[in-house]
PDB file of N, CA and C in Angstrom:
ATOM      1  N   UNK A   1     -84.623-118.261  89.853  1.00  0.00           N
ATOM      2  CA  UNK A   1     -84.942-119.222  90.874  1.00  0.00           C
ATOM      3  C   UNK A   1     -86.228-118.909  91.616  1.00  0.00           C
ATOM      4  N   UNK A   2     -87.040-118.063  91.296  1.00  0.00           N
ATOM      5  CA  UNK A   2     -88.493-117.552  91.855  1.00  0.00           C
ATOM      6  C   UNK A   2     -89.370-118.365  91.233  1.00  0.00           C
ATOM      7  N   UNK A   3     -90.514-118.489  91.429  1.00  0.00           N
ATOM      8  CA  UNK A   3     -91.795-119.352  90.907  1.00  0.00           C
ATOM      9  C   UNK A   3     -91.657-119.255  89.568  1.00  0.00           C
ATOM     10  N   UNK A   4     -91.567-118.237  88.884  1.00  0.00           N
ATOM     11  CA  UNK A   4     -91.992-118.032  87.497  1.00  0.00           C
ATOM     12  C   UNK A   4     -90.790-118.799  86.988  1.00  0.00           C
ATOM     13  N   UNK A   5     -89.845-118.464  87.051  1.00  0.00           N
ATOM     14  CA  UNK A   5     -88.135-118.960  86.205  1.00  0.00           C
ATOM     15  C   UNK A   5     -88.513-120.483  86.603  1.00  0.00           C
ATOM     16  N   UNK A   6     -88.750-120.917  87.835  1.00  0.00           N
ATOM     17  CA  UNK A   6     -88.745-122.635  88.252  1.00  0.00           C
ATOM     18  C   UNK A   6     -89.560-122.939  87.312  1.00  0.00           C
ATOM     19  N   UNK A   7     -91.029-122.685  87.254  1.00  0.00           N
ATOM     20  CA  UNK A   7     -92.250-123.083  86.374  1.00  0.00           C
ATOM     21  C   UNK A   7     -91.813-122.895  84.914  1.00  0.00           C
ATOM     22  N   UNK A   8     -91.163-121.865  84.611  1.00  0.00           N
ATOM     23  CA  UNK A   8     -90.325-121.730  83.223  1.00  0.00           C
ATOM     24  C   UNK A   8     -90.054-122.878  82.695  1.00  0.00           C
ATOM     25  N   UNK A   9     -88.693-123.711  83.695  1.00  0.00           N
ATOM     26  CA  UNK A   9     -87.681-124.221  83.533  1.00  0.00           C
ATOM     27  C   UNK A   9     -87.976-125.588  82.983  1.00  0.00           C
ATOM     28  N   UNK A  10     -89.432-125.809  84.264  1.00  0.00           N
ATOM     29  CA  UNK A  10     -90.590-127.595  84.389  1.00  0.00           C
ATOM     30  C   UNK A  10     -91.254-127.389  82.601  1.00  0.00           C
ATOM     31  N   UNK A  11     -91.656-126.515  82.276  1.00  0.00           N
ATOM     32  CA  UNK A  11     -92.687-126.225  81.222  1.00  0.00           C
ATOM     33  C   UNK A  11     -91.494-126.616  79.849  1.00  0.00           C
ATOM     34  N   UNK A  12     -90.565-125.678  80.142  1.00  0.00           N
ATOM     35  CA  UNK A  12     -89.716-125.994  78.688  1.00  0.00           C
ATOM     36  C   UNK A  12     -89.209-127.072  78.575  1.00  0.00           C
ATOM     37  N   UNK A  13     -88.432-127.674  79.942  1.00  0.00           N
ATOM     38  CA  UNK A  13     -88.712-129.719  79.869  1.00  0.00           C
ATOM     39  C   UNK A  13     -89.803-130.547  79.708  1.00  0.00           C
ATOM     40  N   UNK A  14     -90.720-130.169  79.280  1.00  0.00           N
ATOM     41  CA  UNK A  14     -92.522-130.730  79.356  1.00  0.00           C
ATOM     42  C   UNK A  14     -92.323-130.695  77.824  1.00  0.00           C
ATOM     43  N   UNK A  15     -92.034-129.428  77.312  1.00  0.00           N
ATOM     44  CA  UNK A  15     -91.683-129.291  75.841  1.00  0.00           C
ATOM     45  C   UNK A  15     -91.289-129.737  75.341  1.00  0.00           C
ATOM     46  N   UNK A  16     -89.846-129.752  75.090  1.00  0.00           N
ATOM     47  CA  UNK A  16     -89.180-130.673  74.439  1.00  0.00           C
ATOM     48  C   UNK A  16     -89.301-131.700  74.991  1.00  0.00           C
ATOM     49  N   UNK A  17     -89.422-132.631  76.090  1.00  0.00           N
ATOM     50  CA  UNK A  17     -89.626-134.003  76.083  1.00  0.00           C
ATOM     51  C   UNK A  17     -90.690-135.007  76.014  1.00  0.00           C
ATOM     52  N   UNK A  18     -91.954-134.356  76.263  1.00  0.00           N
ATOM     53  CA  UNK A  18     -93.150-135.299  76.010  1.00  0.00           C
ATOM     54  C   UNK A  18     -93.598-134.245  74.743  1.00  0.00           C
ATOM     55  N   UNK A  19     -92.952-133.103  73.958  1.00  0.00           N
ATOM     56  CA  UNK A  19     -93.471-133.539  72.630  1.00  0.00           C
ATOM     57  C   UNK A  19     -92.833-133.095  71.656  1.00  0.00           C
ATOM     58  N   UNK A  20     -91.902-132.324  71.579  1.00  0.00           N
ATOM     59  CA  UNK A  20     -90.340-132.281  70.345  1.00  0.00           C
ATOM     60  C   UNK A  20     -89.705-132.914  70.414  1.00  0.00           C
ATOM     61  N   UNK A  21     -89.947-133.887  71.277  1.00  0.00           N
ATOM     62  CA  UNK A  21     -88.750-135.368  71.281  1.00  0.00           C
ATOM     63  C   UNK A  21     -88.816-136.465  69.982  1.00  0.00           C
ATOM     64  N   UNK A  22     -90.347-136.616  70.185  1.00  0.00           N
ATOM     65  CA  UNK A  22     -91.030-137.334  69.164  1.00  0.00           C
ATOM     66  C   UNK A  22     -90.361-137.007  67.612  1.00  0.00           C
ATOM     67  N   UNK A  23     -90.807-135.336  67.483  1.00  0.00           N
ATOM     68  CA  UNK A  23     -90.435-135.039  66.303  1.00  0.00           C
ATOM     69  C   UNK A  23     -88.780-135.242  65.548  1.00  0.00           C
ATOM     70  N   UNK A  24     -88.149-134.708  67.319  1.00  0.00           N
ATOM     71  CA  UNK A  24     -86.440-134.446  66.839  1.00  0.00           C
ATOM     72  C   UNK A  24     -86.025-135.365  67.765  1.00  0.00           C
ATOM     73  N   UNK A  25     -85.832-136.699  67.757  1.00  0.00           N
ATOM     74  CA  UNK A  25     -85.295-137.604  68.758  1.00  0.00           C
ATOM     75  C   UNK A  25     -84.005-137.471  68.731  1.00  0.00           C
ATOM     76  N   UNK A  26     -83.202-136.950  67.205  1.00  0.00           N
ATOM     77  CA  UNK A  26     -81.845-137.235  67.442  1.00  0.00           C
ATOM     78  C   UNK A  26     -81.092-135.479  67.961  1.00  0.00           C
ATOM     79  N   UNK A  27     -82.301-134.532  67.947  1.00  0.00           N
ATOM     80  CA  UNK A  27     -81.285-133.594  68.823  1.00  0.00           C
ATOM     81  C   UNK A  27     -81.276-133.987  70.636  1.00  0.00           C
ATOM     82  N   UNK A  28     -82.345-134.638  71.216  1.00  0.00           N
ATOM     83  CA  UNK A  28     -82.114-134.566  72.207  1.00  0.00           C
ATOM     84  C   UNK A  28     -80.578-134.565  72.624  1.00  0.00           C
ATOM     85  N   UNK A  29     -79.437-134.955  72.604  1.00  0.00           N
ATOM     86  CA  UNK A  29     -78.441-134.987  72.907  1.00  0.00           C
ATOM     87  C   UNK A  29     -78.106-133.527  73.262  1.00  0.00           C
ATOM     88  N   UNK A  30     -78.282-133.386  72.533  1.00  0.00           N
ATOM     89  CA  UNK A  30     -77.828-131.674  72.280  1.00  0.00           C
ATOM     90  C   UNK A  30     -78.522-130.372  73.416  1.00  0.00           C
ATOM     91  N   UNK A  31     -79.719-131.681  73.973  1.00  0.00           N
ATOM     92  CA  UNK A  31     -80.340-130.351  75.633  1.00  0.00           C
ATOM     93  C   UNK A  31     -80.345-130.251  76.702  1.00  0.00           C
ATOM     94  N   UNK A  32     -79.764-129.154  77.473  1.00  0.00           N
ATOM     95  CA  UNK A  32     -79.960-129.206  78.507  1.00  0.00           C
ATOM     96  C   UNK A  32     -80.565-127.640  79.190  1.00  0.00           C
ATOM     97  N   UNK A  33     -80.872-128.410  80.079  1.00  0.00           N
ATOM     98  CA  UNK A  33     -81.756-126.938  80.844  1.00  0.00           C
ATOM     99  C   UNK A  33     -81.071-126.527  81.991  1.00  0.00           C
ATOM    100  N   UNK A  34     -80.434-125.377  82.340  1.00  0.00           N
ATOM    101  CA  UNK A  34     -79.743-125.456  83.487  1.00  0.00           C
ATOM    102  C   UNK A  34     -80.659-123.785  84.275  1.00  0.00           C
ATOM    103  N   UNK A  35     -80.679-123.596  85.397  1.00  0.00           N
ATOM    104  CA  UNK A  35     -81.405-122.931  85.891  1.00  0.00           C
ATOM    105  C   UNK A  35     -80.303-121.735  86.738  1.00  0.00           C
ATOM    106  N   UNK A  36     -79.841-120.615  86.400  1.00  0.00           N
ATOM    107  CA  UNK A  36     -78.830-119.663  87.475  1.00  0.00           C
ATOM    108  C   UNK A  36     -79.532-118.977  88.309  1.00  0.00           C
ATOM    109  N   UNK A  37     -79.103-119.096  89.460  1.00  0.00           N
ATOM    110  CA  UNK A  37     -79.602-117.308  90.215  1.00  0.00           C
ATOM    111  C   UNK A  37     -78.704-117.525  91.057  1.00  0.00           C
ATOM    112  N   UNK A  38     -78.958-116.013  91.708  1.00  0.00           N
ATOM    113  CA  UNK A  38     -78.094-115.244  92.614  1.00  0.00           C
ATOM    114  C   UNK A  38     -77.895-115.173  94.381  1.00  0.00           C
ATOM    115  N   UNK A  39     -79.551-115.881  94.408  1.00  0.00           N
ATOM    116  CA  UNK A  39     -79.534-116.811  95.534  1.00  0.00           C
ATOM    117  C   UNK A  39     -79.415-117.413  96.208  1.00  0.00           C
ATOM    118  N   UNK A  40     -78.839-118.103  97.200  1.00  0.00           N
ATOM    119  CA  UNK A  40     -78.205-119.465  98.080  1.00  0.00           C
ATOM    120  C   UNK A  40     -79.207-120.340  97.498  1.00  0.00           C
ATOM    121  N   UNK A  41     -80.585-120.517  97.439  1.00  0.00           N
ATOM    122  CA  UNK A  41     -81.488-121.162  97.333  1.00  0.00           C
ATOM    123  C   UNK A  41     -83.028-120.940  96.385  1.00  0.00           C
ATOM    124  N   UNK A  42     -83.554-121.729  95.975  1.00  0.00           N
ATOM    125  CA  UNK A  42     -84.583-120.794  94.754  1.00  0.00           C
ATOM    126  C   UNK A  42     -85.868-120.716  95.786  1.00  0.00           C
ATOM    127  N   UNK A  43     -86.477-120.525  95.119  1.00  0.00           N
ATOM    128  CA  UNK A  43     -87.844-120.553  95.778  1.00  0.00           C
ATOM    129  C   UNK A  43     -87.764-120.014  97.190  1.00  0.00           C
ATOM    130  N   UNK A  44     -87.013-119.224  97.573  1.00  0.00           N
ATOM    131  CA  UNK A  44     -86.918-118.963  99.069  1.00  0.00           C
ATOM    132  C   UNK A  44     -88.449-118.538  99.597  1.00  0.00           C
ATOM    133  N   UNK A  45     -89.343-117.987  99.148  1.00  0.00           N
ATOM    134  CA  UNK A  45     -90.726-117.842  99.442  1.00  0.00           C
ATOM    135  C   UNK A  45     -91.338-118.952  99.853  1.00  0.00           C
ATOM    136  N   UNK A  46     -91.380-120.259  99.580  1.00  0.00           N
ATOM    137  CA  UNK A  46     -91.653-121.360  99.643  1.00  0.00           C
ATOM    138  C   UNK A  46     -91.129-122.118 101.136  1.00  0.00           C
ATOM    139  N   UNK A  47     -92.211-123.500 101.405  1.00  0.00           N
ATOM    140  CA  UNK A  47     -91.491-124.547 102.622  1.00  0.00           C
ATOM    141  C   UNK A  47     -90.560-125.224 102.259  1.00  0.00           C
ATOM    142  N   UNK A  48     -89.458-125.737 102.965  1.00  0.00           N
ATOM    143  CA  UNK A  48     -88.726-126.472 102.617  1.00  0.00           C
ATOM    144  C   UNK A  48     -89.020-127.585 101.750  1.00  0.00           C
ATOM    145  N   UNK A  49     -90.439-128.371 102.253  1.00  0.00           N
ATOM    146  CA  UNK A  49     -90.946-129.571 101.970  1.00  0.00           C
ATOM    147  C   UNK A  49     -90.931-128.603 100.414  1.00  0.00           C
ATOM    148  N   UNK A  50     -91.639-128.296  99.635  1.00  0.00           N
ATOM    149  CA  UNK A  50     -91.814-127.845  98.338  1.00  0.00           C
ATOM    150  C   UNK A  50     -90.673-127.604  97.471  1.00  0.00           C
ATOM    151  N   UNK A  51     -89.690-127.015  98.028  1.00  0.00           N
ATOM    152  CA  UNK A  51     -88.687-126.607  97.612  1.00  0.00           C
ATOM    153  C   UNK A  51     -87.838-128.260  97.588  1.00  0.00           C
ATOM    154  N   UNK A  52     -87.778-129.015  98.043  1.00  0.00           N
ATOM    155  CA  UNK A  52     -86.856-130.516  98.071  1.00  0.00           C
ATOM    156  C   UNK A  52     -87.741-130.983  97.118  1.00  0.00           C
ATOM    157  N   UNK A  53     -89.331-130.878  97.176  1.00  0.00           N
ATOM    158  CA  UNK A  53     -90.164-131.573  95.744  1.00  0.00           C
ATOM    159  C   UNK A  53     -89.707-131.123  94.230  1.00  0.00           C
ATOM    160  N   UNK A  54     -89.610-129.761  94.598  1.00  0.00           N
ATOM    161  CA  UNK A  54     -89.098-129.008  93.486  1.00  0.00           C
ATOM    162  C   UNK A  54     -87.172-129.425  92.440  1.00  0.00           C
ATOM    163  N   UNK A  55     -86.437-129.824  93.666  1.00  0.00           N
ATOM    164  CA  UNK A  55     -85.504-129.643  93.317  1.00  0.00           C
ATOM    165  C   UNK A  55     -85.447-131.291  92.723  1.00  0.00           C
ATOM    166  N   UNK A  56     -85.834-132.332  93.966  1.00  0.00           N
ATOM    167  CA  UNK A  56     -85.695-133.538  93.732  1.00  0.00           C
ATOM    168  C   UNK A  56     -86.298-134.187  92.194  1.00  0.00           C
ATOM    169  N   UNK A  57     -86.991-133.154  91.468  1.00  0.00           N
ATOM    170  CA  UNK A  57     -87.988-133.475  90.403  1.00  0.00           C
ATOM    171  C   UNK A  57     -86.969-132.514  89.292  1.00  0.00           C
ATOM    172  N   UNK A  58     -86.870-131.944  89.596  1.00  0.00           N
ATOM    173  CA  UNK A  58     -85.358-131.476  88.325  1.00  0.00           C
ATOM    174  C   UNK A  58     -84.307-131.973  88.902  1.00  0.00           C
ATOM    175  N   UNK A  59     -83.885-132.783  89.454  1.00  0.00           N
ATOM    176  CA  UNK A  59     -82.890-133.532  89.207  1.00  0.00           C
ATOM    177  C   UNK A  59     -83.409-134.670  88.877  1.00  0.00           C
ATOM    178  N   UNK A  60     -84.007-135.560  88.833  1.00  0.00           N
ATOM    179  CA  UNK A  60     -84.553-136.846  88.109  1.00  0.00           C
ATOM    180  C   UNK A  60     -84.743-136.215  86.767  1.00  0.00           C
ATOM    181  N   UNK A  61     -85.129-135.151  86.500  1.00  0.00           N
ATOM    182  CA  UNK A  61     -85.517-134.946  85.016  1.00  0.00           C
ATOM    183  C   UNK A  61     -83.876-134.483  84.593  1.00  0.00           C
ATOM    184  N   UNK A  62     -83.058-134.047  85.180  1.00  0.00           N
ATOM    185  CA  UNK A  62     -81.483-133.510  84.320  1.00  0.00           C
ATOM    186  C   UNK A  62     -82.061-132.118  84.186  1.00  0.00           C
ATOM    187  N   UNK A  63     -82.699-131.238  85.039  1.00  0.00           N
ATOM    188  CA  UNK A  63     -82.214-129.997  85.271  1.00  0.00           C
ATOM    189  C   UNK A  63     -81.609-129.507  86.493  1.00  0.00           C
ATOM    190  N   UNK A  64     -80.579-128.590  85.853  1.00  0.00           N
ATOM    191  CA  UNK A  64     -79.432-128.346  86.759  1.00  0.00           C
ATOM    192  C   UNK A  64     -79.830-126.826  87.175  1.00  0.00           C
ATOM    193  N   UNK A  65     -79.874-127.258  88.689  1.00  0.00           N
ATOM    194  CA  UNK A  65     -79.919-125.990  89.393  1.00  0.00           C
ATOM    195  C   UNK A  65     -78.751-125.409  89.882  1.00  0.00           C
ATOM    196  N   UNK A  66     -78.189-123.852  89.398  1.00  0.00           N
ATOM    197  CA  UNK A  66     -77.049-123.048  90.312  1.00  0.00           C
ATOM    198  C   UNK A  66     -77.253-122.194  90.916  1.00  0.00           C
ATOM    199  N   UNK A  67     -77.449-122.121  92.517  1.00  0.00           N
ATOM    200  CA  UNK A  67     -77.737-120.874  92.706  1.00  0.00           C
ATOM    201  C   UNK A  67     -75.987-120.272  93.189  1.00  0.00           C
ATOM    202  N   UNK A  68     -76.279-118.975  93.829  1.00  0.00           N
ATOM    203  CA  UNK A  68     -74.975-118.156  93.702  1.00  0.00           C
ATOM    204  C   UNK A  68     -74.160-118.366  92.799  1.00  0.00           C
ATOM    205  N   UNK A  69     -74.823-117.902  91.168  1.00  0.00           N
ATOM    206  CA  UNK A  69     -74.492-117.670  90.288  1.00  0.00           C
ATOM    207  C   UNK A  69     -74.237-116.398  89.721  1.00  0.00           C
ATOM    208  N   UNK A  70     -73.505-115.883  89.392  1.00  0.00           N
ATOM    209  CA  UNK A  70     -73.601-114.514  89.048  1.00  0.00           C
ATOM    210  C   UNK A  70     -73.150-114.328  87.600  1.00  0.00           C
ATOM    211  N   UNK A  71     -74.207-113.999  86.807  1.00  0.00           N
ATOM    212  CA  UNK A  71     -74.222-114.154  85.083  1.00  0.00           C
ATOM    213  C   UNK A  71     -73.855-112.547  84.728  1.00  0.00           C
ATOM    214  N   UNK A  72     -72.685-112.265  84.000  1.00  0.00           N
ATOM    215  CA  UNK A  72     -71.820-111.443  84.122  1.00  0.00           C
ATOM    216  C   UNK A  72     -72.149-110.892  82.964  1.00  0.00           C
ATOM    217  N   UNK A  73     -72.016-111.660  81.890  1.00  0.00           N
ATOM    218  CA  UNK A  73     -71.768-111.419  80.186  1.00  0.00           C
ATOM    219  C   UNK A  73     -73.038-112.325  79.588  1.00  0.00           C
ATOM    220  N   UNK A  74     -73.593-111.846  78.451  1.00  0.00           N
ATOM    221  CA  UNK A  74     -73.933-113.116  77.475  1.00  0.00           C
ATOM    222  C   UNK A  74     -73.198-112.259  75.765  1.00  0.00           C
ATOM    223  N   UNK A  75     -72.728-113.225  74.746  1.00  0.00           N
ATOM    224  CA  UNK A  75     -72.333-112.418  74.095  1.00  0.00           C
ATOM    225  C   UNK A  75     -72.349-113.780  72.618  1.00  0.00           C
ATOM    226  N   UNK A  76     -72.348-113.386  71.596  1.00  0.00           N
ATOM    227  CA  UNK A  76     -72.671-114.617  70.294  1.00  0.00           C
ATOM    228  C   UNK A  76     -71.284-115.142  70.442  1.00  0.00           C
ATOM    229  N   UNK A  77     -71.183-116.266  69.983  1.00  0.00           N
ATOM    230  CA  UNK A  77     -69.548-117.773  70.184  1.00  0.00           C
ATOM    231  C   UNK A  77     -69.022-116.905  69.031  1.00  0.00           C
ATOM    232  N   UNK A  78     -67.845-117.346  69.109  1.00  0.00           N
ATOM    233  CA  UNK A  78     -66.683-116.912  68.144  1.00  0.00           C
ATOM    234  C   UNK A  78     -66.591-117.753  66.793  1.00  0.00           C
ATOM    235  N   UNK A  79     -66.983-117.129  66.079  1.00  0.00           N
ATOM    236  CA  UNK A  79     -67.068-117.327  64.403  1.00  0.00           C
ATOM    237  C   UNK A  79     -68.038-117.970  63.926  1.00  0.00           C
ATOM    238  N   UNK A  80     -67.982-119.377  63.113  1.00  0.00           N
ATOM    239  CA  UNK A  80     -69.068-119.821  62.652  1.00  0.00           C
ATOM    240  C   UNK A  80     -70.088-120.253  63.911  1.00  0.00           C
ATOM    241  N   UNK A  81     -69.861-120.911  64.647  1.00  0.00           N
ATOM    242  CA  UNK A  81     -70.905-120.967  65.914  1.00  0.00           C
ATOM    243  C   UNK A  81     -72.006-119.803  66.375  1.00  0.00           C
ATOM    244  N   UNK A  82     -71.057-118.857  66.584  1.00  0.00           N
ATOM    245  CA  UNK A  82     -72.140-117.464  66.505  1.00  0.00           C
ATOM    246  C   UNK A  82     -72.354-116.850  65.468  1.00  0.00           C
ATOM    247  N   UNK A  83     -71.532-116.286  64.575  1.00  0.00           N
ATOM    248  CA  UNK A  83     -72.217-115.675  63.128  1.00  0.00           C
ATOM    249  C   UNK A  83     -73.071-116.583  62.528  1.00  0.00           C
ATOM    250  N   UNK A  84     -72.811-118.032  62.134  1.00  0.00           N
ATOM    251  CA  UNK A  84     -73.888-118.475  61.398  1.00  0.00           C
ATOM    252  C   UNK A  84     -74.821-119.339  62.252  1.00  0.00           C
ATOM    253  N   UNK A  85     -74.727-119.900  63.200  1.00  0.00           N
ATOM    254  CA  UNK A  85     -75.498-120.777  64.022  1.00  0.00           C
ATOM    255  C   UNK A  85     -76.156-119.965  64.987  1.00  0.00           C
ATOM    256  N   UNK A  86     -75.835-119.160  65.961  1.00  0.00           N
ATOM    257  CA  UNK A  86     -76.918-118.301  66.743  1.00  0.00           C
ATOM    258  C   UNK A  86     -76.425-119.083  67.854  1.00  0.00           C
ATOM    259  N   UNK A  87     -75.030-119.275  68.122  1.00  0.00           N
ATOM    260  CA  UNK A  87     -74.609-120.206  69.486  1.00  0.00           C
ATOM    261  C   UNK A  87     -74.220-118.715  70.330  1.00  0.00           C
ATOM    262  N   UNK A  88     -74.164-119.128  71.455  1.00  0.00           N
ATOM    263  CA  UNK A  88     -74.084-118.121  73.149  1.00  0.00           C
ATOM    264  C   UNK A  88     -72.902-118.266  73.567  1.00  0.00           C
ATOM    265  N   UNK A  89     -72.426-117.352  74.369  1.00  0.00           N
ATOM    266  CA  UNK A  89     -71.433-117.856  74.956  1.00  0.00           C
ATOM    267  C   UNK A  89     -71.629-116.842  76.729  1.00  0.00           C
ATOM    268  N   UNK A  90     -71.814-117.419  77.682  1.00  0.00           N
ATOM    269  CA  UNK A  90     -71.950-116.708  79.109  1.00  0.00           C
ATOM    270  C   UNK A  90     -71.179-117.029  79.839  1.00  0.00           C
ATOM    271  N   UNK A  91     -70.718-115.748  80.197  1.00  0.00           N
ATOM    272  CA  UNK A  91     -69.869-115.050  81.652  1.00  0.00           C
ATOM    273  C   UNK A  91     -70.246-115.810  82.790  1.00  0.00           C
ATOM    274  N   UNK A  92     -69.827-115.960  83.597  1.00  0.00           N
ATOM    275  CA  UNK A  92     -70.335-116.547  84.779  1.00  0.00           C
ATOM    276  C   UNK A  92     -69.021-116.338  85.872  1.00  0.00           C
ATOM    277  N   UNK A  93     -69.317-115.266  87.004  1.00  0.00           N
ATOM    278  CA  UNK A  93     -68.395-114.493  87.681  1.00  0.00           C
ATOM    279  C   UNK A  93     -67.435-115.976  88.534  1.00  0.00           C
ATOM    280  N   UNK A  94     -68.550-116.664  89.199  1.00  0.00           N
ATOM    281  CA  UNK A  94     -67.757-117.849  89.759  1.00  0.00           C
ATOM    282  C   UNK A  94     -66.637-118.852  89.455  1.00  0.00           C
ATOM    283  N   UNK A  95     -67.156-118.692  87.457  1.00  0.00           N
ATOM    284  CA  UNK A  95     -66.219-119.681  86.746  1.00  0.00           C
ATOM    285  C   UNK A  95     -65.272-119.308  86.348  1.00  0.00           C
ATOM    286  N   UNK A  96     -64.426-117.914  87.284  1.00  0.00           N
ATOM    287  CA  UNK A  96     -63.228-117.163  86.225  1.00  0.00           C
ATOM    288  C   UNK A  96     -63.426-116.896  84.914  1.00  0.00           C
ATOM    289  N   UNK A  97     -62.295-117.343  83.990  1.00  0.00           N
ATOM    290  CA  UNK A  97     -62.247-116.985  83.004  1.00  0.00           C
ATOM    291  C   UNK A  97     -63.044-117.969  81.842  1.00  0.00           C
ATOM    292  N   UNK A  98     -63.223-118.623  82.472  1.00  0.00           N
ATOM    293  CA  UNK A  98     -64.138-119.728  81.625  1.00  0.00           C
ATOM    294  C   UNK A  98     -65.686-119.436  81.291  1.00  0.00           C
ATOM    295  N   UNK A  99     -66.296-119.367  79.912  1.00  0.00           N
ATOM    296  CA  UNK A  99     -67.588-119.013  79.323  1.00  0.00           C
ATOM    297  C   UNK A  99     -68.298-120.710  79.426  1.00  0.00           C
ATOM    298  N   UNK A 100     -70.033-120.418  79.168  1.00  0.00           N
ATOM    299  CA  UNK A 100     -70.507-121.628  79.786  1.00  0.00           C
ATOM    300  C   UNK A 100     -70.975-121.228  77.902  1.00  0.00           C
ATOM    301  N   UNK A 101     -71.111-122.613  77.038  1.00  0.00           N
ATOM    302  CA  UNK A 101     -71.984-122.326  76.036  1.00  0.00           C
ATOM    303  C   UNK A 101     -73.419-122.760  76.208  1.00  0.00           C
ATOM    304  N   UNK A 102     -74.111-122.155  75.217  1.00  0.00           N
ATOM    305  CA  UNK A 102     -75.684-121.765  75.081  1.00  0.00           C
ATOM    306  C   UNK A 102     -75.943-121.728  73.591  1.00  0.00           C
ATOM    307  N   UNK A 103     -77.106-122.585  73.417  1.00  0.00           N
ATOM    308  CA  UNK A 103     -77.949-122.364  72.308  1.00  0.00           C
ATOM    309  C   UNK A 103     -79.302-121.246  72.141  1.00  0.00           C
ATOM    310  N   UNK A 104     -79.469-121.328  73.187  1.00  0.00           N
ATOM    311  CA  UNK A 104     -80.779-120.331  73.630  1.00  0.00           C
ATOM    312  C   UNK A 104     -80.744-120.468  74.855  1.00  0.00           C
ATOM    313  N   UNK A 105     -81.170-118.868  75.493  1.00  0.00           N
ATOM    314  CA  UNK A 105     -81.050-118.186  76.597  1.00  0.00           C
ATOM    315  C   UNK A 105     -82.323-117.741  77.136  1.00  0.00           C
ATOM    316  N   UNK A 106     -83.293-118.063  78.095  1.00  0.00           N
ATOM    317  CA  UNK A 106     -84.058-117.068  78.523  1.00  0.00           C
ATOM    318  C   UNK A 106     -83.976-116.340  79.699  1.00  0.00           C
TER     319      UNK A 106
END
């Protein structure tokens, strides 16, 4: 949730949507960008005003911000999903016992 991870988050939606969309229109279904930290709030360095630009602009685009997240585990999905596909599966202390899935992680 610091400058770099936010700017991350804008850049890899810039990516796939104004230009791997073109190529792979029918995975879009299949993306989403979701943003964790450990924070009450991201950008805490930042003015409020920036930080509501920031947030209000990933949510029109469908990225999901969590802060007071606490990412516990990441570990490959159970069977063909992770042995042959390269699918995720993450811990997430808030969500009990429940794993969040992932295709790719940064």
């Amino acid at each position: 949730g610091g400058p770099t991870g936010i700017e991350f988050a804008a850049e890899l939606h810039d990516l796939i949507y104004d230009g791997l969309a073109r190529l792979y229109p029918d995975l879009l279904r299949f993306v989403r960008i979701t943003v964790y930290d450990v924070t009450p709030k991201v950008l805490p360095m930042f003015g409020q005003a920036l930080v509501k630009y920031a947030m209000d602009t990933f949510a029109r685009h469908g990225i999901d911000v969590r802060t007071e997240h606490h990412l516990e585990r990441l570990r490959p999905a159970d069977e063909d999903l992770g042995n042959r596909h390269g699918a995720l599966r993450i811990k997430v202390q808030e969500l009990g016992d429940d794993e969040v899935g992932a295709g790719l992680v940064f």
